[in-house]
Each structure stands twice: as structure tokens, then as C-alpha cells.
Protein backbone atom coordinates (compact mmCIF):
# COMPACT_ATOMS: atom_id res chain seq x y z
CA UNK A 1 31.21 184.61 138.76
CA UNK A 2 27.89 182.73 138.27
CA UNK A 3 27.60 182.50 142.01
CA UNK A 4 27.99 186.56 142.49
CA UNK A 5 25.06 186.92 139.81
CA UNK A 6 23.09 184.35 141.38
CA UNK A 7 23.03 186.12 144.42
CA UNK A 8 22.79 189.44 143.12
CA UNK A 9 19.69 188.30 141.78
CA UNK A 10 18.42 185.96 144.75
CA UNK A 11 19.07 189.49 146.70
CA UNK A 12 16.54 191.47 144.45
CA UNK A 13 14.09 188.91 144.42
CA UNK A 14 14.12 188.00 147.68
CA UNK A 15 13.64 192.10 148.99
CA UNK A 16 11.03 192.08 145.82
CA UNK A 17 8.93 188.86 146.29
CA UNK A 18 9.29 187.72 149.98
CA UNK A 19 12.01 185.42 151.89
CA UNK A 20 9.44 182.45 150.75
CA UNK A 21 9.58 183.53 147.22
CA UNK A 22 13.22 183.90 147.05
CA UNK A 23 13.72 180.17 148.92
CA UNK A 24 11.16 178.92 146.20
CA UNK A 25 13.00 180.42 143.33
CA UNK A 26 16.85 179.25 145.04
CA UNK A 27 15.37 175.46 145.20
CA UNK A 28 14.33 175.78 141.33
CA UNK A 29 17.66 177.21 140.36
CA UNK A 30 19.47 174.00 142.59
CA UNK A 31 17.26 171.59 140.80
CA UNK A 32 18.39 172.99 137.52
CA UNK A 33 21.86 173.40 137.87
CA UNK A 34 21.98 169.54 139.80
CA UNK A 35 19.90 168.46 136.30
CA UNK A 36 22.41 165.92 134.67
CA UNK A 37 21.48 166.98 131.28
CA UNK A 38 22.06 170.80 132.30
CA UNK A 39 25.61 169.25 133.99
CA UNK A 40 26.31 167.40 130.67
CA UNK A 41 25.69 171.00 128.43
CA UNK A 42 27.87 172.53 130.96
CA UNK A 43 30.57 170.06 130.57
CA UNK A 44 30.01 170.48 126.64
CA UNK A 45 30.44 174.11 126.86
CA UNK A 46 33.04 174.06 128.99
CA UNK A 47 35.12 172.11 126.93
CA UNK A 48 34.28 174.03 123.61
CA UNK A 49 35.27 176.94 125.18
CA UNK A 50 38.70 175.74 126.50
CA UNK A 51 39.17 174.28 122.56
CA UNK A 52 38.43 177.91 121.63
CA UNK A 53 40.87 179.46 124.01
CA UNK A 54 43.67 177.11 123.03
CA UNK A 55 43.20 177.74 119.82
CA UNK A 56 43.34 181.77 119.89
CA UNK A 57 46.49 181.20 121.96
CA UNK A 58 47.87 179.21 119.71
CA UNK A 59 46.89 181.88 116.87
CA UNK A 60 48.32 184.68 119.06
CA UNK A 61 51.49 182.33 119.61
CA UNK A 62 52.01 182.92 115.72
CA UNK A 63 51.33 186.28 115.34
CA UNK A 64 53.43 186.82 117.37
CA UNK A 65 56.64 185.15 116.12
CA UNK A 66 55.88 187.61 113.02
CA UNK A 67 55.64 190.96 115.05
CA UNK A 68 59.02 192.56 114.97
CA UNK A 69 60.69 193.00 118.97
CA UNK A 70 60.35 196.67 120.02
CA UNK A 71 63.94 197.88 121.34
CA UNK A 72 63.15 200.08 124.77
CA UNK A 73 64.37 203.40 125.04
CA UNK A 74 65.77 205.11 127.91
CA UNK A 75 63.52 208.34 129.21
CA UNK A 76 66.54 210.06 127.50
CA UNK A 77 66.22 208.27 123.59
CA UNK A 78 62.21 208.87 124.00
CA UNK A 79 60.88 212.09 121.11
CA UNK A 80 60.06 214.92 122.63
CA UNK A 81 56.09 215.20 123.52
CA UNK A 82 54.65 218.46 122.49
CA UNK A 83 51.17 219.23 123.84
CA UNK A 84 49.17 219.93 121.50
């Protein structure tokens, strides 16, 4: 996903500002991203956001033990839909 908006924008600013600006502006954005302090935040996001995920699925887990199980009708039990 960040690679597809990384080149979306390399692709605008590369048309916008030249091929040189666009190479200039892709070895900036390597440097960063090869930064070990922007690797470490990374890592720290990426592990608060798997916490967070396992933690709503664990919440959803619940909810749904409470939620009542839907019986499924056959096209012939279903109401009658009147438009309306």
C-alpha cells in the first residue's frame, strides 16, 4: 500500500519537477525510510497496531457470544416485500 502511494506520488513529481527532481526526491525518501530510528517507530507502530487489532477481535469475539444466532429462512418462510 505505501509502495502504490509512493509511486503515485514519485509519478506526479517526477512529470511535475523533472526525472532529476523526482531521482532527488526517491533518494531522500530511501534515506528516510532506511533511518533506524524511522525503522524503530515503524516497528513501534506496527506492533501497537497489531495489540489494537487483537484486542477489537477479542472484543468482537464477546459480543458476539451475546448476539442471539439468526435461524435462515427458505425464499418460501421470507415476508412478503411490498414496494413502497
Amino acid at each position: 500500500m505505501m509502495f502504490m502511494a509512493g509511486a503515485a506520488i514519485g509519478y506526479v513529481f517526477g512529470t511535475k519537477a523533472g526525472r532529476e527532481r523526482f531521482e532527488q526526491i526517491k533518494r531522500l525518501s530511501q534515506q528516510v525510510s532506511e533511518n533506524p530510528n524511522v525503522q524503530e517507530a515503524a516497528g513501534k507502530l506496527r506492533a501497537k497496531g497489531e495489540e489494537f487489532a487483537g484486542a477489537a477481535r477479542e472484543k468482537a469475539a464477546h459480543r458476539k457470544e451475546g448476539v442471539p444466532e439468526q435461524g435462515h429462512r427458505t425464499a418460501e418462510e421470507q415476508p412478503p416485500v411490498y414496494p413502497g
